[in-house]
N, C-alpha and C. Protein backbone atom coordinates (compact mmCIF):
# COMPACT_ATOMS: atom_id res chain seq x y z
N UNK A 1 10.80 -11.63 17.28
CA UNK A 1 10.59 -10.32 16.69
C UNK A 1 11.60 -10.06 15.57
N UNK A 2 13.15 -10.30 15.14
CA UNK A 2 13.82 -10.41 14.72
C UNK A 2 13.34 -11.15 13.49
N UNK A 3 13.24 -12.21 13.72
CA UNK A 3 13.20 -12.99 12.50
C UNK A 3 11.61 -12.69 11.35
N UNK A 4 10.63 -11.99 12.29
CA UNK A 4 9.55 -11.40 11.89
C UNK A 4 10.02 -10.09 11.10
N UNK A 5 10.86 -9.54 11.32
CA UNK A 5 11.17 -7.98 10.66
C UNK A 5 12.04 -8.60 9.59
N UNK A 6 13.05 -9.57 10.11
CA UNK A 6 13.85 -10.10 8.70
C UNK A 6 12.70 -10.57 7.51
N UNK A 7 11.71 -11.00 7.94
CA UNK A 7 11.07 -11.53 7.16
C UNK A 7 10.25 -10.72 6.12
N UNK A 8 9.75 -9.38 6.95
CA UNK A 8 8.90 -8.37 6.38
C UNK A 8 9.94 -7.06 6.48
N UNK A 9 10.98 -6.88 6.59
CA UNK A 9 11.38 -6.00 6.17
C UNK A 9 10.89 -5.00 5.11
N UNK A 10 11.04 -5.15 4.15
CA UNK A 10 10.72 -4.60 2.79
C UNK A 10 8.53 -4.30 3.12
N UNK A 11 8.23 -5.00 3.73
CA UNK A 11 6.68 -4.15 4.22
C UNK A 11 7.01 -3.13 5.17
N UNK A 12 8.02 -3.25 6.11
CA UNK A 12 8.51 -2.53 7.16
C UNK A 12 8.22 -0.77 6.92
N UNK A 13 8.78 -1.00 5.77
CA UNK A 13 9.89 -0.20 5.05
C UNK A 13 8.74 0.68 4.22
N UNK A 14 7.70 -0.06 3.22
CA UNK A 14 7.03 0.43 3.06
C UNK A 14 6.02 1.33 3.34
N UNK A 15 5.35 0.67 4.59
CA UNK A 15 4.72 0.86 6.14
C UNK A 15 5.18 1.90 6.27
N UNK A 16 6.19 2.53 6.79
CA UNK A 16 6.62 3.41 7.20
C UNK A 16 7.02 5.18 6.45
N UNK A 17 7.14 3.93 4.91
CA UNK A 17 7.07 5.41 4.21
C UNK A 17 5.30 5.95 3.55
N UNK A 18 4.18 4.99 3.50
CA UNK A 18 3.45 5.87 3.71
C UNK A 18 2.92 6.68 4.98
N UNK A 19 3.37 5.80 5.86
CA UNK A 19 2.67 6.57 7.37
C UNK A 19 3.60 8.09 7.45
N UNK A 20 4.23 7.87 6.96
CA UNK A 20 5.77 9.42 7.18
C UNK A 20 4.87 10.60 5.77
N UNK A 21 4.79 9.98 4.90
CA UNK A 21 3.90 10.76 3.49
C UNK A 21 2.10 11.19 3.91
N UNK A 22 2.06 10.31 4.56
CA UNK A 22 0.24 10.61 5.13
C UNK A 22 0.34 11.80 6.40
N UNK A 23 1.11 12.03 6.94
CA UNK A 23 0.86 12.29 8.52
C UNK A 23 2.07 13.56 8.54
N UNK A 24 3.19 13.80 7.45
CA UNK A 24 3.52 15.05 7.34
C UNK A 24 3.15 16.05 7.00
N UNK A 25 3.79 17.35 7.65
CA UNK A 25 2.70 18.88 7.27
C UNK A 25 3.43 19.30 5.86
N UNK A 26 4.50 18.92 5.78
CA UNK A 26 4.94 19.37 4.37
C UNK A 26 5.19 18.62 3.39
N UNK A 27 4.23 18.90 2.41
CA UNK A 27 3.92 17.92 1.27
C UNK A 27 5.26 18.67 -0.16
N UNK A 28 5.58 18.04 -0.80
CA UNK A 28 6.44 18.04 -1.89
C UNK A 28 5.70 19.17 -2.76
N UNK A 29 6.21 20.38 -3.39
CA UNK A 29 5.54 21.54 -3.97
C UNK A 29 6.02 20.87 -5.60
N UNK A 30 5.30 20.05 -6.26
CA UNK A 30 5.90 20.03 -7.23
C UNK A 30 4.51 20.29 -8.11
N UNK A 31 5.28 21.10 -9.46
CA UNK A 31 4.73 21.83 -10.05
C UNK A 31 3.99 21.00 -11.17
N UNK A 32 4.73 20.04 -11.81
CA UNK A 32 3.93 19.18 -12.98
C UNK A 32 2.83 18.40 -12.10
N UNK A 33 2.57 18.47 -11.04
CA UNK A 33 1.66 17.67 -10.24
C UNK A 33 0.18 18.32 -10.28
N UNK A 34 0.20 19.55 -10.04
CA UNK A 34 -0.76 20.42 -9.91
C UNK A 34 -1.29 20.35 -11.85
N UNK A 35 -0.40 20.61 -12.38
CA UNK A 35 -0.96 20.38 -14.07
C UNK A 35 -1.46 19.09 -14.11
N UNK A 36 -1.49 17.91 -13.66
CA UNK A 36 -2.19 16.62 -13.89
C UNK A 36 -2.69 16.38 -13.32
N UNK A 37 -4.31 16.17 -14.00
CA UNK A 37 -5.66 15.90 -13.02
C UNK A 37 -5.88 14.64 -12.32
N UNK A 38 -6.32 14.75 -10.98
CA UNK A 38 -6.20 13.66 -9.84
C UNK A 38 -4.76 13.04 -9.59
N UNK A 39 -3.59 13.91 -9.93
CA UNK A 39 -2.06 13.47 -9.47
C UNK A 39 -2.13 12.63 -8.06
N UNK A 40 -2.73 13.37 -7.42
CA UNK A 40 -2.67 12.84 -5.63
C UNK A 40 -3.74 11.12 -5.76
N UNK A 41 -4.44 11.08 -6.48
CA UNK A 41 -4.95 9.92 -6.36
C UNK A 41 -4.15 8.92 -7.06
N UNK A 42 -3.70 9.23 -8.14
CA UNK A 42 -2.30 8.42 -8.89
C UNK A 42 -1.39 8.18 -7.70
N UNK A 43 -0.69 8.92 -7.05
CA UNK A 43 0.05 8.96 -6.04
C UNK A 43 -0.82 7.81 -4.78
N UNK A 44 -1.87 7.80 -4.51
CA UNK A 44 -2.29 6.75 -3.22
C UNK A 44 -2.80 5.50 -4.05
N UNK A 45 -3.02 5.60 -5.43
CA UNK A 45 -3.30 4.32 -5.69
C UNK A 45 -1.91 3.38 -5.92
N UNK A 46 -0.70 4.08 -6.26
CA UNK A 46 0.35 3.83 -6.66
C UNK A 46 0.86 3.03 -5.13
N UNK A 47 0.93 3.81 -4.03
CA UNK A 47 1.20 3.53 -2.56
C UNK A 47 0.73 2.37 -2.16
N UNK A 48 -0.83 1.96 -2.41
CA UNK A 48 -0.85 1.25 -2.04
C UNK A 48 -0.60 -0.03 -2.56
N UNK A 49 -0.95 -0.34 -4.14
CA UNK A 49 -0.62 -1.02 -4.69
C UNK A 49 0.92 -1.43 -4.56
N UNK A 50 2.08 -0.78 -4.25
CA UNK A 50 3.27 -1.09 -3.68
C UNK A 50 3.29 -1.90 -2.33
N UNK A 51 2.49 -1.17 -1.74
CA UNK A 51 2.54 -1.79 -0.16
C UNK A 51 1.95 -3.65 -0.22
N UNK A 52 0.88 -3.30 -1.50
CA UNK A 52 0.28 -4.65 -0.88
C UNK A 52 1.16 -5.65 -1.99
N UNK A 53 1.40 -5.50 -2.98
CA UNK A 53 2.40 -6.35 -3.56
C UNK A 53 3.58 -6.70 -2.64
N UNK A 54 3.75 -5.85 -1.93
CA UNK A 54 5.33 -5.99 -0.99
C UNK A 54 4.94 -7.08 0.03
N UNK A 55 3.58 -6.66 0.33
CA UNK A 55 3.28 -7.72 1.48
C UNK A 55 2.71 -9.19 0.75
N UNK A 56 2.00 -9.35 -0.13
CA UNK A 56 2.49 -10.64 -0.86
C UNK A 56 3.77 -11.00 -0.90
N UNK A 57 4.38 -10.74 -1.57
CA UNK A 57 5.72 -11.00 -2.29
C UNK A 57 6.61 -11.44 -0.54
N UNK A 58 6.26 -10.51 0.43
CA UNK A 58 7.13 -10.84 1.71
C UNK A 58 6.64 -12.21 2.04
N UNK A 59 5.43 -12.39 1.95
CA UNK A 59 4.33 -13.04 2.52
C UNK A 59 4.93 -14.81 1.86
N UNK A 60 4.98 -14.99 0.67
CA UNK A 60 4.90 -15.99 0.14
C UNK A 60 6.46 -16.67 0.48
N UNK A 61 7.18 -16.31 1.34
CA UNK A 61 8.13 -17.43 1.81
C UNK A 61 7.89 -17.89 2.82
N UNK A 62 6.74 -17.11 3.69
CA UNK A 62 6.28 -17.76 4.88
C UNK A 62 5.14 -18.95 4.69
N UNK A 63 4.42 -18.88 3.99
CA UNK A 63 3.84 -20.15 3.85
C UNK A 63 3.58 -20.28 1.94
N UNK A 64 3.57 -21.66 2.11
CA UNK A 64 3.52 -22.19 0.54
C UNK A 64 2.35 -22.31 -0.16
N UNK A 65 1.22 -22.20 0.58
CA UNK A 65 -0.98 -21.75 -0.08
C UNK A 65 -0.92 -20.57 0.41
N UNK A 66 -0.07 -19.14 -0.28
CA UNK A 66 -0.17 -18.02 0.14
C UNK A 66 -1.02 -17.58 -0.75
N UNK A 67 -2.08 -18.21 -1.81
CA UNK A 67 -3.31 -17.74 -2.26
C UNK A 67 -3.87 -17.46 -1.24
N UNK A 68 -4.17 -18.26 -0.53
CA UNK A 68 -5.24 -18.38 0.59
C UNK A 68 -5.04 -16.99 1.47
N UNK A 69 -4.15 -16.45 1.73
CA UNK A 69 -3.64 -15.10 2.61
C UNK A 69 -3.70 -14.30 1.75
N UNK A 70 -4.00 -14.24 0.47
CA UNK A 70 -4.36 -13.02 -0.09
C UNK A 70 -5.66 -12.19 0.46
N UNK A 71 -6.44 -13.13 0.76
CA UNK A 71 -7.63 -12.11 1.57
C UNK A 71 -7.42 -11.42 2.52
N UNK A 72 -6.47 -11.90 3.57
CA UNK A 72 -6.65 -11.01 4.94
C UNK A 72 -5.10 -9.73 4.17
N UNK A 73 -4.44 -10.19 3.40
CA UNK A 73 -3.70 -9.16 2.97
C UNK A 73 -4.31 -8.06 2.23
N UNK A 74 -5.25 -8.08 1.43
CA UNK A 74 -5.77 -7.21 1.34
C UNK A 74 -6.93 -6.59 1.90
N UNK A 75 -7.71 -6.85 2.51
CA UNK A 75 -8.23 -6.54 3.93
C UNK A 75 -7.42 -5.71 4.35
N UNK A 76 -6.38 -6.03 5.22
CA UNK A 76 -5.37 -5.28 6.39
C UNK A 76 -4.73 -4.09 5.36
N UNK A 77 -4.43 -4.23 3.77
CA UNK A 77 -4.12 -3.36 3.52
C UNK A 77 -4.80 -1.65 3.43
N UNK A 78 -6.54 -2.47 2.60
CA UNK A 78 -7.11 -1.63 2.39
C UNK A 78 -7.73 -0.89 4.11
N UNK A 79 -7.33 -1.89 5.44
CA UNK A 79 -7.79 -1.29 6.68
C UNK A 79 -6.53 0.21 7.40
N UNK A 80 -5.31 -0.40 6.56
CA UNK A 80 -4.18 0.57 6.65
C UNK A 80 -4.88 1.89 5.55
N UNK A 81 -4.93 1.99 4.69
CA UNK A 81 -5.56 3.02 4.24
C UNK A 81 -6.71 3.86 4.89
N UNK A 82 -7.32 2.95 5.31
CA UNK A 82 -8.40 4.00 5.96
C UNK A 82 -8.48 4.74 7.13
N UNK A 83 -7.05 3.94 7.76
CA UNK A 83 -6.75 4.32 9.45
C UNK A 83 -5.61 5.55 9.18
N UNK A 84 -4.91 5.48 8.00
CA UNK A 84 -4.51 6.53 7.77
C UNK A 84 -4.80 8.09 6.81
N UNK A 85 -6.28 8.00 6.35
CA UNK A 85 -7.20 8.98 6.14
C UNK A 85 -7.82 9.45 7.51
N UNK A 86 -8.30 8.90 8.37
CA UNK A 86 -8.63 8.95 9.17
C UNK A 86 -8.05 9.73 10.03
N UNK A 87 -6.49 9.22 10.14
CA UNK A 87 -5.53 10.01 11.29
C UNK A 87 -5.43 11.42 10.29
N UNK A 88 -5.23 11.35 9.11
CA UNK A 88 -5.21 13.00 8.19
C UNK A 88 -6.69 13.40 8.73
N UNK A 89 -7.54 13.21 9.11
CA UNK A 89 -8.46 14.14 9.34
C UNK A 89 -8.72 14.69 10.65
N UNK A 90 -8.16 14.12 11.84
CA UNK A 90 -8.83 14.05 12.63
C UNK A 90 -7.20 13.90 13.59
N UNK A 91 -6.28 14.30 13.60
CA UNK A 91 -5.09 14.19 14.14
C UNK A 91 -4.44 14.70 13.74
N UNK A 92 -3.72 15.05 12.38
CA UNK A 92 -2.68 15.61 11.20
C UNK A 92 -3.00 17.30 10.67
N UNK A 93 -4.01 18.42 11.11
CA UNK A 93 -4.10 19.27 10.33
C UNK A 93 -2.79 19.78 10.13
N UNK A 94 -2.60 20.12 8.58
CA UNK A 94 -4.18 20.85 7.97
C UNK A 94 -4.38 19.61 6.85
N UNK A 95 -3.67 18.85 7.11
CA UNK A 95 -3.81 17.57 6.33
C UNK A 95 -5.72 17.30 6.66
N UNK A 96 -6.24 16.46 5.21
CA UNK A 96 -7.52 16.20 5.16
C UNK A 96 -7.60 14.74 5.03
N UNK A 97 -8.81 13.95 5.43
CA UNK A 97 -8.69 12.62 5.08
C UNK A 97 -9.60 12.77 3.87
N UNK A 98 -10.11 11.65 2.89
CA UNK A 98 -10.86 12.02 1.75
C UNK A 98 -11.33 10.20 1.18
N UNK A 99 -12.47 10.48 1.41
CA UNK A 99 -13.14 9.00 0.55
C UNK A 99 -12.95 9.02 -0.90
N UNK A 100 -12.46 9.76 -1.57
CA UNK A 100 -11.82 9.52 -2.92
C UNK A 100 -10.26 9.12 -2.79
N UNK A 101 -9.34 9.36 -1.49
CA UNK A 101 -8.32 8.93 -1.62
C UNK A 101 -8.44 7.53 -0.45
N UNK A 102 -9.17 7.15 0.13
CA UNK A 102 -10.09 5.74 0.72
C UNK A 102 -9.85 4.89 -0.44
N UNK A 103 -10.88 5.40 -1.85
CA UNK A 103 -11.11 4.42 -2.70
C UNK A 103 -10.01 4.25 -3.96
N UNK A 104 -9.11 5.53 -3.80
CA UNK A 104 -8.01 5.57 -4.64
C UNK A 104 -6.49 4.40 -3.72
N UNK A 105 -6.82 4.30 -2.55
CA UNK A 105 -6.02 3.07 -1.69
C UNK A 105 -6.53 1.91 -1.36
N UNK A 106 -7.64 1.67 -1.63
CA UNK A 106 -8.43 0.91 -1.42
C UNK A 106 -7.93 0.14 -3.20
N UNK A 107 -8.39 0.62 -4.71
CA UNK A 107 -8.33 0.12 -5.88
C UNK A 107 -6.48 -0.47 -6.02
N UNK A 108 -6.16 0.64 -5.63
CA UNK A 108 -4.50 0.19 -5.24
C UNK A 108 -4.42 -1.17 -4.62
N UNK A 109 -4.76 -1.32 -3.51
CA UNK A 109 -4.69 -2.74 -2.86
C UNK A 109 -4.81 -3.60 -3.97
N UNK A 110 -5.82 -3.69 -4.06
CA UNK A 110 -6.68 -4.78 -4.81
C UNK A 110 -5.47 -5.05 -6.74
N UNK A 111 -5.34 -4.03 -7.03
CA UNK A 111 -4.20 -3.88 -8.49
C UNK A 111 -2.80 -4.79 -7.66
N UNK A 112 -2.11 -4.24 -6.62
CA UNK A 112 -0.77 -5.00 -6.07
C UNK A 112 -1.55 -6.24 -5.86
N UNK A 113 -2.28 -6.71 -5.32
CA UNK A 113 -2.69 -8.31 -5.02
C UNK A 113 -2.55 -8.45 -6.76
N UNK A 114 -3.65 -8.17 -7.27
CA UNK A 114 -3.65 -8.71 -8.68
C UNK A 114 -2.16 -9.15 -9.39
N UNK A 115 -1.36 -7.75 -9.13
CA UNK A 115 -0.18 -7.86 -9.99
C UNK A 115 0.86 -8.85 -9.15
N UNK A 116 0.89 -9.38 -8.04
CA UNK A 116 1.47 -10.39 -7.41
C UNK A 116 1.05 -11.38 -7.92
N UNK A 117 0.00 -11.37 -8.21
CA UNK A 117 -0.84 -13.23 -9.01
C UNK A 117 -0.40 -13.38 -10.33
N UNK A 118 -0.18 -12.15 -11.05
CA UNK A 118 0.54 -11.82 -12.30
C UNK A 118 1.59 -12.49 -12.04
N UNK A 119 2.89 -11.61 -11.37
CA UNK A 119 4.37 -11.97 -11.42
C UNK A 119 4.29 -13.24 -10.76
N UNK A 120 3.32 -13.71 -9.91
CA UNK A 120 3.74 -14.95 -9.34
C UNK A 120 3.76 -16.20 -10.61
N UNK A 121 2.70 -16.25 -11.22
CA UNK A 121 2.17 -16.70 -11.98
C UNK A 121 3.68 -16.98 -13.41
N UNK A 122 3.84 -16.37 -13.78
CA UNK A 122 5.34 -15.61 -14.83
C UNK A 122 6.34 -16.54 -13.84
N UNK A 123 6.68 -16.32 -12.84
CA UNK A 123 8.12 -16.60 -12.47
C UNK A 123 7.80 -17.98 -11.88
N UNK A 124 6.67 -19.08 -11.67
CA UNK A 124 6.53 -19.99 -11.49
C UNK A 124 7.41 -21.03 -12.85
N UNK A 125 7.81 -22.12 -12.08
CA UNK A 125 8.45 -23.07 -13.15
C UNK A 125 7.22 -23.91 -13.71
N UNK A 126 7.28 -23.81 -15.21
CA UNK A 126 6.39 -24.80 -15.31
C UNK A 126 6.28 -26.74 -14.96
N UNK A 127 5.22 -26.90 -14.67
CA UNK A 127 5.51 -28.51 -14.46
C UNK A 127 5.97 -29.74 -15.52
């Protein structure tokens, strides 16, 4: 278990700060937020796209064809998104769950995988 958290720490970490941002009653009152249209979806596409880059990026010292684990990583990510709309609807009031913020964590996933294939890609040595 140890050497599993050393390993994913930094998902740990992540993990935890959206589940703490999804599932609290008091949301941040900030004012330039409300002036910019779909802020809150910027905000979950941003989340997740962090989360799932983190979990690549953790991911790829554990095995060396970590292409191949890009699928179930994003899978499990975009399944973390939906389990935590879910708990906002149906566990969290007055918190709401919302299939626009589903597909705003859901496009997120899918951008952090991408942008891991990016930076991986960049910081590879060439042959």
């Amino acid at each position: 278990m140890r050497k599993l958290f050393r390993t994913y720490w930094k998902t740990c970490c992540v993990l935890l700060l959206i589940l703490y941002a999804s599932t609290t009653r008091n949301t941040p009152d900030i004012g330039i937020a409300y002036m910019i249209p779909y802020f809150d979806k910027v905000v979950h596409f941003c989340m997740y796209a962090i989360l799932a880059f983190t979990v690549c990026y953790d991911r790829r010292f554990v095995y060396q064809g970590y292409i191949l684990h890009l699928l179930p990583i994003l899978l499990l990510t975009i399944l973390y998104g939906i389990i935590m709309e879910l708990l906002q609807e149906y566990f969290f009031p007055p918190r709401t769950g919302s299939f626009y913020d589903c597909l705003a964590n859901s496009i997120g996933s899918i951008a952090g995988c991408g942008l891991f294939l990016i930076f991986n890609r960049l910081n590879t040595p060439k042959a």
